[in-house]
N, C-alpha and C. Protein backbone atom coordinates (compact mmCIF):
# COMPACT_ATOMS: atom_id res chain seq x y z
N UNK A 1 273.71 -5.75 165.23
CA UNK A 1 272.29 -5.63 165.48
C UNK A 1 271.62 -4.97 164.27
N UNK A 2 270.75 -5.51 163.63
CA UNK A 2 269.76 -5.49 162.72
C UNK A 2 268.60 -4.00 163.44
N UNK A 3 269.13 -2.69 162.83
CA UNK A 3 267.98 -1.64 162.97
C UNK A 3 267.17 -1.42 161.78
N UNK A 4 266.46 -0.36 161.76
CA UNK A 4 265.30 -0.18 161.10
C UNK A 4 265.92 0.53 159.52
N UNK A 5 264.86 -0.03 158.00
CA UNK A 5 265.18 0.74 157.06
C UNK A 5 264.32 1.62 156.86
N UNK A 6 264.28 2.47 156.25
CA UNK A 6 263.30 3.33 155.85
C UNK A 6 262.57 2.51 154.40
N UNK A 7 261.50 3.21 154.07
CA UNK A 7 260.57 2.66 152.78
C UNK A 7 260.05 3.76 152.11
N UNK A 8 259.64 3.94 151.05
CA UNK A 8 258.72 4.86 150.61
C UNK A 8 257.37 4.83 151.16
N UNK A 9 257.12 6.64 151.08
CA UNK A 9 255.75 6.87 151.70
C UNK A 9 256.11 7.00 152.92
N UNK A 10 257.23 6.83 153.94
CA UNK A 10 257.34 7.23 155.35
C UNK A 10 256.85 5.92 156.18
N UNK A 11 257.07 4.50 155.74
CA UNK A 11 257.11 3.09 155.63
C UNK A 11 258.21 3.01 156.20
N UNK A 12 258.17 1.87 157.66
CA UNK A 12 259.47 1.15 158.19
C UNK A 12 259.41 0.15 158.61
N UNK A 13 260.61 -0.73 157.93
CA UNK A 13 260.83 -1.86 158.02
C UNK A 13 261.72 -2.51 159.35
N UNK A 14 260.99 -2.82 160.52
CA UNK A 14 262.19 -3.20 161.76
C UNK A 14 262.17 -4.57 162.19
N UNK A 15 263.18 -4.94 162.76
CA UNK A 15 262.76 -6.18 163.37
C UNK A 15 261.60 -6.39 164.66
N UNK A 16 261.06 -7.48 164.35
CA UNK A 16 260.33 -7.33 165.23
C UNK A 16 260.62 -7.41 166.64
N UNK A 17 259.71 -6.75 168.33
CA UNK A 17 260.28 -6.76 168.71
C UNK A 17 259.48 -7.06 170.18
N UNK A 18 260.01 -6.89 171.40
CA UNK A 18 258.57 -7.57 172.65
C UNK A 18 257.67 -6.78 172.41
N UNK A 19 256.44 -6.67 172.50
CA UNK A 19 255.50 -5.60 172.84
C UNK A 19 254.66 -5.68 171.39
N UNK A 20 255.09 -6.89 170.50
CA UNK A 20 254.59 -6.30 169.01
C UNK A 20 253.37 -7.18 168.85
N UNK A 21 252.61 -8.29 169.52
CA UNK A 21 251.74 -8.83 169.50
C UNK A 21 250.57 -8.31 169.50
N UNK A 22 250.30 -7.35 169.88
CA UNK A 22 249.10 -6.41 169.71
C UNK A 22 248.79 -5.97 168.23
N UNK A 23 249.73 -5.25 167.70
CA UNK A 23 249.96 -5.27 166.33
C UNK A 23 249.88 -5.66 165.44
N UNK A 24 250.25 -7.05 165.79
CA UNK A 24 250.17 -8.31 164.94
C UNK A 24 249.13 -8.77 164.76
N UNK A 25 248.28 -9.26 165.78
CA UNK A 25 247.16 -9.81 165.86
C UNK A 25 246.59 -9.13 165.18
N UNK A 26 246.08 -7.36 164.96
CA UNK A 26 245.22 -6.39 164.43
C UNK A 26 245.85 -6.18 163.38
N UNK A 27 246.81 -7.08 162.79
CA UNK A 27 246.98 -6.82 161.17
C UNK A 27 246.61 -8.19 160.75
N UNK A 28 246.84 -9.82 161.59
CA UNK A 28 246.36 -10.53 161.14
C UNK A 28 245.07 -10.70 160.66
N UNK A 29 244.53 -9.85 162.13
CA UNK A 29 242.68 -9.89 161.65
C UNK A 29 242.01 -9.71 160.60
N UNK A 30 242.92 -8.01 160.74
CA UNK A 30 242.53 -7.29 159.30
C UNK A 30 242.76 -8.05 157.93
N UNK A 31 243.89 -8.69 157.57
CA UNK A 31 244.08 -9.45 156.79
C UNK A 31 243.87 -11.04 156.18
N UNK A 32 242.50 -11.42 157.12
CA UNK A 32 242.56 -12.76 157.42
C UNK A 32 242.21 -13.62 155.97
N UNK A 33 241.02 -12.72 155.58
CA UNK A 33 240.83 -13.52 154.49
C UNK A 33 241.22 -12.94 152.91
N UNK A 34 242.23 -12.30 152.85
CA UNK A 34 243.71 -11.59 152.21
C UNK A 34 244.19 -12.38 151.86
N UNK A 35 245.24 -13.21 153.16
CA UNK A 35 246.11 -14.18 153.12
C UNK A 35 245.73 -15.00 152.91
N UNK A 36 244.13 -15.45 153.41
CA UNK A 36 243.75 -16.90 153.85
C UNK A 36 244.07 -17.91 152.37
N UNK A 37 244.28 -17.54 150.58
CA UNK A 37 244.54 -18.63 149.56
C UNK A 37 246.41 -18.82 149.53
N UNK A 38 247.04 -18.16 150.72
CA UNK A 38 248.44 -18.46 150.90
C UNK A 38 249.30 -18.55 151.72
N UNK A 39 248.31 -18.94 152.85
CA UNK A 39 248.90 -19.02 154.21
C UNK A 39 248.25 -20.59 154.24
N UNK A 40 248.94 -21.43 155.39
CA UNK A 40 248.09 -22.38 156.12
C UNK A 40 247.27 -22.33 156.99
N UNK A 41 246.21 -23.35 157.14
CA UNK A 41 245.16 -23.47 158.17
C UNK A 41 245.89 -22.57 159.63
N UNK A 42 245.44 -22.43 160.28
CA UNK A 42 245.89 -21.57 161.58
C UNK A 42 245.02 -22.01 162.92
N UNK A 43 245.75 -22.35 164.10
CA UNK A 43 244.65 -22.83 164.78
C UNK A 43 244.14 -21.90 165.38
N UNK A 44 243.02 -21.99 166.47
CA UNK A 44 242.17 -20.87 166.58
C UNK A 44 242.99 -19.90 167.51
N UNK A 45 243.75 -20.12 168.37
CA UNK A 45 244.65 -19.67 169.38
C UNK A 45 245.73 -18.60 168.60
N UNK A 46 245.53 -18.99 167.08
CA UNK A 46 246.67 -17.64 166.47
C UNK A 46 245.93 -16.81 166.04
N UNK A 47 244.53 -16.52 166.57
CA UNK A 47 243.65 -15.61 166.51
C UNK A 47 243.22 -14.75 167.37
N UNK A 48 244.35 -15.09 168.63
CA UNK A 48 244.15 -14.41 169.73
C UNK A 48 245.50 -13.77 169.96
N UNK A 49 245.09 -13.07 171.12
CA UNK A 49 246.24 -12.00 171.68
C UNK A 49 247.72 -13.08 172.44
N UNK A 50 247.10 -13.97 173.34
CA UNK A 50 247.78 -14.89 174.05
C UNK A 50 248.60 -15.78 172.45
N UNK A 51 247.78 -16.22 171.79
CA UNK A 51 248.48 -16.69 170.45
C UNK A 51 249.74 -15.94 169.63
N UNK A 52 249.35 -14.81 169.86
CA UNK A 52 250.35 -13.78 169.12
C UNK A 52 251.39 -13.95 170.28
N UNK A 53 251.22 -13.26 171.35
CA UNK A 53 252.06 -13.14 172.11
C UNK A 53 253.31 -14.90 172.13
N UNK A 54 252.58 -16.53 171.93
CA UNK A 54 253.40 -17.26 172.35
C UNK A 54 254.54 -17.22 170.87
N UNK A 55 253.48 -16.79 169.78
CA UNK A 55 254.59 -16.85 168.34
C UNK A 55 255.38 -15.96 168.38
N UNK A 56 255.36 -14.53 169.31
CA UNK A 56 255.86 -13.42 169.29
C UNK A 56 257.31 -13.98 170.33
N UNK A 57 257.24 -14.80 171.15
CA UNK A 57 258.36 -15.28 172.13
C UNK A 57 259.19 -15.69 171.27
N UNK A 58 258.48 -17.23 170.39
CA UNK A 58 259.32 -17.67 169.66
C UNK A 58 260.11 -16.99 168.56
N UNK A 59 259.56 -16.44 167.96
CA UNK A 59 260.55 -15.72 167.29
C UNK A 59 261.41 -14.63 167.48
N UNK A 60 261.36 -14.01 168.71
CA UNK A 60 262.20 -13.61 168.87
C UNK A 60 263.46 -14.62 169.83
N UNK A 61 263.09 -15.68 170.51
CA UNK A 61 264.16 -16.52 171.15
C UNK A 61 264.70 -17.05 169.65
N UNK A 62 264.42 -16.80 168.27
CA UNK A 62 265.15 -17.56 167.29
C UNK A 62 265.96 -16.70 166.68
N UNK A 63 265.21 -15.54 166.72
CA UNK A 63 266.46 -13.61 166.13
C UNK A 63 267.45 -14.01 166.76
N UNK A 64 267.39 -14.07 167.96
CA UNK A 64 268.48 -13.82 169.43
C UNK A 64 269.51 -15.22 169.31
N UNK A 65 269.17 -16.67 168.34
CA UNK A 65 269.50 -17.72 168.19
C UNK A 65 270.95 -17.33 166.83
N UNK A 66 269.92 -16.54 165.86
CA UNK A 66 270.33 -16.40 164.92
C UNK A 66 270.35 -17.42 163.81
N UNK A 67 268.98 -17.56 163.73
CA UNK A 67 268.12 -18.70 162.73
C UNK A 67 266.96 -18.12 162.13
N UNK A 68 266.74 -16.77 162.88
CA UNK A 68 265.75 -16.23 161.72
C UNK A 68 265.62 -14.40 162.06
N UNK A 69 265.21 -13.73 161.16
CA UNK A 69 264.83 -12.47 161.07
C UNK A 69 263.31 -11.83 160.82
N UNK A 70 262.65 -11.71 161.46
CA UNK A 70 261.40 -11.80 161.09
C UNK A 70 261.13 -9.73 161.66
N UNK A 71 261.18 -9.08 160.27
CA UNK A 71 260.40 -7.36 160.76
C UNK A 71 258.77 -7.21 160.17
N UNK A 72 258.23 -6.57 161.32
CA UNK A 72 257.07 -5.53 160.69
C UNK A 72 257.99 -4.70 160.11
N UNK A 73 256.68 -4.60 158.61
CA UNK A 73 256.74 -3.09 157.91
C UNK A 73 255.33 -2.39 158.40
N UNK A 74 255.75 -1.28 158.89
CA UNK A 74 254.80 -0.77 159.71
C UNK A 74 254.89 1.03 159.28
N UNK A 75 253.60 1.31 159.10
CA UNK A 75 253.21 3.08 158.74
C UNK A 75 252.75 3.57 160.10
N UNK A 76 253.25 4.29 160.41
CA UNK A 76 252.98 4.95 162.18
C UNK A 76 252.91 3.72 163.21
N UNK A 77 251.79 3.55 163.51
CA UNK A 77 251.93 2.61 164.55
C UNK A 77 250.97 1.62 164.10
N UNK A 78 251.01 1.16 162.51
CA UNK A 78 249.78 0.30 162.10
C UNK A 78 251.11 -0.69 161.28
N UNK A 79 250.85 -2.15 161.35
CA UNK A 79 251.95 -2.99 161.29
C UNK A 79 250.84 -3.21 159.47
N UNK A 80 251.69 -3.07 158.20
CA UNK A 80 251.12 -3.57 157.63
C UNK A 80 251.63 -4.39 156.64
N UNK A 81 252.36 -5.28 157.33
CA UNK A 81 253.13 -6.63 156.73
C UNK A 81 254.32 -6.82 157.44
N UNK A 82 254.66 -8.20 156.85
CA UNK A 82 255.74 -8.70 157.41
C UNK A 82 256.97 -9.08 156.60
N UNK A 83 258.03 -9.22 156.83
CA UNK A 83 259.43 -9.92 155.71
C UNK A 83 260.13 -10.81 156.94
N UNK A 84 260.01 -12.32 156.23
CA UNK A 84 260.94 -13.27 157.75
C UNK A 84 261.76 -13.63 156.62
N UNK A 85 263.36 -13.81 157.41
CA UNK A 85 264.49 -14.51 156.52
C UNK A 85 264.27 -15.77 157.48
N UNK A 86 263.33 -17.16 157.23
CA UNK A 86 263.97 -18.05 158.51
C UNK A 86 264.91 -19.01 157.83
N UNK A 87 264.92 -20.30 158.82
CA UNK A 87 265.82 -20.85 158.39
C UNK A 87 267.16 -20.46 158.08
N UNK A 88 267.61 -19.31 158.49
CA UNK A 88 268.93 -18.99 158.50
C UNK A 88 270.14 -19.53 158.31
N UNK A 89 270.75 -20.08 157.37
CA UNK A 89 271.97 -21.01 158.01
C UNK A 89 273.54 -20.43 157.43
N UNK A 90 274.43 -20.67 158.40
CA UNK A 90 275.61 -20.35 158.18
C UNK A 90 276.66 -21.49 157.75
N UNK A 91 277.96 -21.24 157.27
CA UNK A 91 278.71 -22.32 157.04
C UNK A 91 278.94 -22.41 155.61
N UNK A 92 278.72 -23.31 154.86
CA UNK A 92 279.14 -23.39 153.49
C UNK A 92 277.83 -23.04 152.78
N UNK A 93 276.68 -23.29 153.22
CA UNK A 93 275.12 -23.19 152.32
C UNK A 93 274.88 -21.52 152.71
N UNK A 94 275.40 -20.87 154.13
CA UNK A 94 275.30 -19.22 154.12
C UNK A 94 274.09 -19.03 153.48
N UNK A 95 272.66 -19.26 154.00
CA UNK A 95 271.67 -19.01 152.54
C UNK A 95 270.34 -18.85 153.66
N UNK A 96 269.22 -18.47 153.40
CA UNK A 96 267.92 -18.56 153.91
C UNK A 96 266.68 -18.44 153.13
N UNK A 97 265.61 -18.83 153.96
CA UNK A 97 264.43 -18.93 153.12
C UNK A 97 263.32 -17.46 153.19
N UNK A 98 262.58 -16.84 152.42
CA UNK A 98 262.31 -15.71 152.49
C UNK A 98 260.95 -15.81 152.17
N UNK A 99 259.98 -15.05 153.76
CA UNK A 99 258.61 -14.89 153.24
C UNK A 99 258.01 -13.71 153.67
N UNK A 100 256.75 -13.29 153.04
CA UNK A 100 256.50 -11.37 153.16
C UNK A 100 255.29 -12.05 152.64
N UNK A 101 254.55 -10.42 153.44
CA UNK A 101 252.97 -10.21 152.91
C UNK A 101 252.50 -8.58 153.17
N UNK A 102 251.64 -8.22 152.76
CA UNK A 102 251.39 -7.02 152.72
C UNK A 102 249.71 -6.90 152.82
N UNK A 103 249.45 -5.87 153.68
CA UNK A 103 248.07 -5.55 154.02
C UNK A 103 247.50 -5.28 152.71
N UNK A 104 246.58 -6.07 152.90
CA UNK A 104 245.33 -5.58 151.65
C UNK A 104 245.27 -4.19 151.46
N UNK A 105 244.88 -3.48 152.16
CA UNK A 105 245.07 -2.00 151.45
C UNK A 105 246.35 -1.10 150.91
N UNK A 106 247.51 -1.92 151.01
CA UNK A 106 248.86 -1.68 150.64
C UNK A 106 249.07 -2.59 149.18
N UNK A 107 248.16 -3.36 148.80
CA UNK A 107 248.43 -4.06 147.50
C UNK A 107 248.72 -3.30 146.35
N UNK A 108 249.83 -3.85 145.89
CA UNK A 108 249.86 -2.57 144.67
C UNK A 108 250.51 -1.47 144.42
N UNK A 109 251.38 -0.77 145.43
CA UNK A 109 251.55 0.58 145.82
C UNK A 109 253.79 -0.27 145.87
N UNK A 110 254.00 -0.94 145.83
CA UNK A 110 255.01 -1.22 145.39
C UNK A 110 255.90 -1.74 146.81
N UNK A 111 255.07 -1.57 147.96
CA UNK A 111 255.42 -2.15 149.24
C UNK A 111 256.48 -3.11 149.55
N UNK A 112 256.15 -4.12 149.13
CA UNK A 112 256.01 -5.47 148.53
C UNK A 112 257.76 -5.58 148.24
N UNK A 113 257.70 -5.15 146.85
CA UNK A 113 259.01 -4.81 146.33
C UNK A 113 260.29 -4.25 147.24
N UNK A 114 259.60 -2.90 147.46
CA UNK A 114 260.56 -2.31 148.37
C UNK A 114 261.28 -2.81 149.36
N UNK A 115 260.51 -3.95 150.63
CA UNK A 115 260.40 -4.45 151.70
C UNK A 115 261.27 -5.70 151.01
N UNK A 116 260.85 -6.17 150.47
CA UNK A 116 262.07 -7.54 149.83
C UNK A 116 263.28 -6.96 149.32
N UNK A 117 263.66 -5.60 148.50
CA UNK A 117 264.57 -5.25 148.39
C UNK A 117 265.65 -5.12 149.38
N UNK A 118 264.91 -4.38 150.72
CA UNK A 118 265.48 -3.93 151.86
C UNK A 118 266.03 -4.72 152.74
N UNK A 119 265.06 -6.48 152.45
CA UNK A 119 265.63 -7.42 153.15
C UNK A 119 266.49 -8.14 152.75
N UNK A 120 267.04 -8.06 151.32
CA UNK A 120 267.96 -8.33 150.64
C UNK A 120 269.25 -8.03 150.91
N UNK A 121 268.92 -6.12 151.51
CA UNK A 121 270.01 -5.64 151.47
C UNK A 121 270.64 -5.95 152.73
N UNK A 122 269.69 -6.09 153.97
CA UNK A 122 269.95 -6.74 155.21
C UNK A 122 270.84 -7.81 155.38
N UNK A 123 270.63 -8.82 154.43
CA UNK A 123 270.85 -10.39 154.26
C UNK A 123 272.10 -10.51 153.94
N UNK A 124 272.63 -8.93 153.21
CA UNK A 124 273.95 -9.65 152.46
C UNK A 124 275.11 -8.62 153.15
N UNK A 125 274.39 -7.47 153.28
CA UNK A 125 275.30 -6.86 154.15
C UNK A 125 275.81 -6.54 155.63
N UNK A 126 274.33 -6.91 156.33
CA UNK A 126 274.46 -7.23 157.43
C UNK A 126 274.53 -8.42 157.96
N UNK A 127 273.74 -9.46 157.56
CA UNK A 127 274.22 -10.71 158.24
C UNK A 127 275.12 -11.53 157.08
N UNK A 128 275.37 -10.93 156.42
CA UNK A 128 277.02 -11.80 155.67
C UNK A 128 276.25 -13.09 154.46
N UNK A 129 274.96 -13.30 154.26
CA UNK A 129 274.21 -14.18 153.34
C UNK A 129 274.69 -14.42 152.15
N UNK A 130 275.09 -15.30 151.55
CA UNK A 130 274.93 -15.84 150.10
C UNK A 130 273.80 -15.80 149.36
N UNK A 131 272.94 -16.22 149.63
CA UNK A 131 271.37 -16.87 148.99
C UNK A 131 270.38 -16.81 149.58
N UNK A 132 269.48 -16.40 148.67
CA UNK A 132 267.68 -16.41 149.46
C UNK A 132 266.94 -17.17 148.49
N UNK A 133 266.16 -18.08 149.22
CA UNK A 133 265.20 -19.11 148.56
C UNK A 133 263.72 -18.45 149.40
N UNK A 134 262.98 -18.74 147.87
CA UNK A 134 261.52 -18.05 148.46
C UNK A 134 260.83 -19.61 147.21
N UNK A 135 259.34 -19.33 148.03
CA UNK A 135 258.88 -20.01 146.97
C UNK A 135 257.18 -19.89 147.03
N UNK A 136 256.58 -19.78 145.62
CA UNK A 136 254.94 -18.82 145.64
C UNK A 136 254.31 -20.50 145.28
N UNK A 137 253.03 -20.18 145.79
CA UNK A 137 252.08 -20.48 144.63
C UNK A 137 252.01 -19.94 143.22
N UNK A 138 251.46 -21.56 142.17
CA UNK A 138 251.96 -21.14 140.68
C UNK A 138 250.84 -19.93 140.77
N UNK A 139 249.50 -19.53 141.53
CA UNK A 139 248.72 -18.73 141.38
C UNK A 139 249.03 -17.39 141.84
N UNK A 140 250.52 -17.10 142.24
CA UNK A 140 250.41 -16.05 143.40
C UNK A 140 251.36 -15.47 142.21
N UNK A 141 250.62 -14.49 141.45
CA UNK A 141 251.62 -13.74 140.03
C UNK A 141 252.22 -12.61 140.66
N UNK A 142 251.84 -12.02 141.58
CA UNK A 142 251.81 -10.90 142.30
C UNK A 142 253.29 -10.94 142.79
N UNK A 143 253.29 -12.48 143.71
CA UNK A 143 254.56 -12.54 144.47
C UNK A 143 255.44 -12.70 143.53
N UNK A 144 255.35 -13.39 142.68
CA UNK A 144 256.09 -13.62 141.90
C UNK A 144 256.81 -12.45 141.01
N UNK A 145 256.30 -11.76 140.81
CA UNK A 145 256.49 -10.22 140.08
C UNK A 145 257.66 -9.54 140.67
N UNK A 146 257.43 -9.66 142.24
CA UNK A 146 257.68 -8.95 143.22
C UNK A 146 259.21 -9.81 143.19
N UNK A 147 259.52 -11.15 143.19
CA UNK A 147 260.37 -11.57 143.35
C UNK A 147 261.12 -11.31 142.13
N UNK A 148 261.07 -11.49 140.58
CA UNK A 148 261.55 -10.95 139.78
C UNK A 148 261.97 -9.86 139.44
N UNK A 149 261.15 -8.74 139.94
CA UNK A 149 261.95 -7.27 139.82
C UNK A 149 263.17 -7.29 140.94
N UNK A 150 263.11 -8.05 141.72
CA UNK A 150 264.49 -7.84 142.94
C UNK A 150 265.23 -9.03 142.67
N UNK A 151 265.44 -9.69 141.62
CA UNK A 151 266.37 -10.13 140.77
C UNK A 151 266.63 -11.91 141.45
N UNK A 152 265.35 -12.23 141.17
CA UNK A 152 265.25 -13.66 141.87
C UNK A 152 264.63 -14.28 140.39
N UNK A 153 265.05 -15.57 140.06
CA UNK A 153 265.44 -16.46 139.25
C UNK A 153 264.34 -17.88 139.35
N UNK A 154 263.85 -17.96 138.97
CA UNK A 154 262.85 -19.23 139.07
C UNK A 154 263.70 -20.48 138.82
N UNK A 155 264.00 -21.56 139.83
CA UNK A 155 264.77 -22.45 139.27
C UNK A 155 264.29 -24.63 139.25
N UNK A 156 263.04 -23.89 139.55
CA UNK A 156 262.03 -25.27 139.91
C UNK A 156 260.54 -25.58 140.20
N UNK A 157 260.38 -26.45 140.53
CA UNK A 157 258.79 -26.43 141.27
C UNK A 157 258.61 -27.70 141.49
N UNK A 158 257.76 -27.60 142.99
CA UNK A 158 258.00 -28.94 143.56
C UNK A 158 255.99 -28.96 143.57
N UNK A 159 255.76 -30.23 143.49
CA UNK A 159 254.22 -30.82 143.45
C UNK A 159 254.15 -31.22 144.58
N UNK A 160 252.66 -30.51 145.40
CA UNK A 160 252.11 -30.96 146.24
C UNK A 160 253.32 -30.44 147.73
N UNK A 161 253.89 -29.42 147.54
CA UNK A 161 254.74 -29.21 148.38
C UNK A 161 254.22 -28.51 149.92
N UNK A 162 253.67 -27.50 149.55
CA UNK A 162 252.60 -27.20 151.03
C UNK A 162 251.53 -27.33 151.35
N UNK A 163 250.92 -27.51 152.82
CA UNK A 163 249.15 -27.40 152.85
C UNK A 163 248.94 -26.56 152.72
N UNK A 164 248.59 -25.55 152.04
CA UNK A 164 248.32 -24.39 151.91
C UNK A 164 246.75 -24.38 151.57
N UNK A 165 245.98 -23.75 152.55
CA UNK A 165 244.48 -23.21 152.77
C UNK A 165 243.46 -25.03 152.39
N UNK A 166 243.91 -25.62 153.21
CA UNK A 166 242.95 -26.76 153.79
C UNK A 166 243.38 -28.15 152.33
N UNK A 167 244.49 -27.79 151.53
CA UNK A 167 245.21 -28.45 150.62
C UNK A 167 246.61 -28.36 150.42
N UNK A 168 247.00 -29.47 149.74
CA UNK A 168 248.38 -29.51 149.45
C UNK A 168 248.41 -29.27 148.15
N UNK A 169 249.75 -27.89 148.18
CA UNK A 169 249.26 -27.44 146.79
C UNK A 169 251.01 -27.15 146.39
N UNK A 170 250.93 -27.13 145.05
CA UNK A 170 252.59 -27.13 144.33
C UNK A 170 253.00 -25.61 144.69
N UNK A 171 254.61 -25.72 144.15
CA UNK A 171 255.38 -24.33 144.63
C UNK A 171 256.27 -24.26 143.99
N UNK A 172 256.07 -22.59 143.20
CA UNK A 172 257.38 -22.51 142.23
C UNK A 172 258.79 -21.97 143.54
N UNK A 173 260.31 -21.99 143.01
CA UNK A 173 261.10 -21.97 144.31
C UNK A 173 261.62 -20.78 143.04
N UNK A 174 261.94 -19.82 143.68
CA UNK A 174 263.49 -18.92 143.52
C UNK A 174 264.33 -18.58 143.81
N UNK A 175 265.06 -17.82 143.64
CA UNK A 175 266.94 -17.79 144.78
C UNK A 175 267.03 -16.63 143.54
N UNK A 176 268.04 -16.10 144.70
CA UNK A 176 269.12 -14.65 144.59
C UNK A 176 270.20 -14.78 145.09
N UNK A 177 271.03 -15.07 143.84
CA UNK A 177 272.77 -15.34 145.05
C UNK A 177 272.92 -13.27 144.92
N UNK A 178 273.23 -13.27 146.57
CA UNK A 178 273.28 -11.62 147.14
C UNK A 178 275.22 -11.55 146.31
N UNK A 179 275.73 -12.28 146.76
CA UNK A 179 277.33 -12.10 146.56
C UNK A 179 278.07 -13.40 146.50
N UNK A 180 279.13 -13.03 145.89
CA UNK A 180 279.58 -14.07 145.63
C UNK A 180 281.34 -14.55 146.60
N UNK A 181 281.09 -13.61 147.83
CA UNK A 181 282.09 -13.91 148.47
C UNK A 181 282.33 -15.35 149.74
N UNK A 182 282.89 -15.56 149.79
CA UNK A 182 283.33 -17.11 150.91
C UNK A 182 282.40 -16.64 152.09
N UNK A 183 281.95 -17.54 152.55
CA UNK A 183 281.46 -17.44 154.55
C UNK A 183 282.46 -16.92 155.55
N UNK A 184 281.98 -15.89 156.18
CA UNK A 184 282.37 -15.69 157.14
C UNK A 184 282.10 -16.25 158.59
N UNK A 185 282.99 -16.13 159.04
CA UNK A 185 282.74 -16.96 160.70
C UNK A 185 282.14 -16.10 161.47
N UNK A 186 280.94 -16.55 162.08
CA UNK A 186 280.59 -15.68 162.76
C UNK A 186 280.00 -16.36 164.05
């Protein structure tokens, strides 16, 4: 079982968990038009409480599957970002895909970094991972920064790869092989 890391500044990183839709929603809000040049369109229902709550089921029936990891990083009881490993897969590829965001008023302050570090360290030591694939907008320098100081490798870019904010827009991809040991059965 996947518990909580600590962060700088008195910052914690947990999985998410029932009861966290309230949270969510009042960091989505807060953050709406933050995210809105790197997120997709959203329908209006993930703007609500009932919305949070049905994405809040699903992902946790997929933790509990063991296909994805999705924590608030959260300062007291204010959620101000997220880190998901989804796509999880075991077997010979052992690898997942990795996405994070951070409250606008946390930009900058090294959050970011920390929280991808931590899920790194999650990935390889606790759930047994080979590889993490993430992938930015060519405009998102920020993420990108963020992925390079925690030792991720630019190894492509695909055109026209997501809708991202009412277009389909290209995506640089990176990876971090965590270790270089065989799969374990799990």
């Amino acid at each position: 079982m996947i518990t909580s890391s600590a962060l700088p500044g008195g910052i914690v990183l947990r999985p998410l968990r029932d009861g966290d839709a309230p949270a969510l929603l009042d960091a989505y809000l807060r953050n709406r038009e933050h995210l809105r040049p790197w997120d997709p369109e959203r329908p209006d229902s993930f703007w609500t409480l009932d919305g949070q709550r049905t994405k809040l089921d699903s992902v946790l029936h997929q933790q509990a599957d063991g296909t994805l990891l999705s924590c608030a990083i959260q300062r007291d009881e204010l959620v101000v970002g997220c880190v998901t490993l989804n796509t999880i897969v075991r077997g010979p590829l052992c690898s997942a895909n990795l996405g994070y965001w951070v409250d606008v008023a946390e930009v900058g302050r090294g959050l970011a970094s920390a929280a991808v570090d931590a899920i790194c360290r999650i990935a390889d030591q606790d759930l047994g991972l080979h590889r993490i694939q993430a992938s930015t907008n060519p405009a998102n320098v920020a993420s990108q920064r963020v992925l390079a100081k925690n030792g991720f490798e630019q190894f492509g870019t695909a055109r026209n790869y997501l809708h991202i904010n009412g277009r389909w827009q290209d995506s640089h991809f990176y990876q971090r092989i965590l270790n270089d040991r065989p799969p374990s059965p799990r």
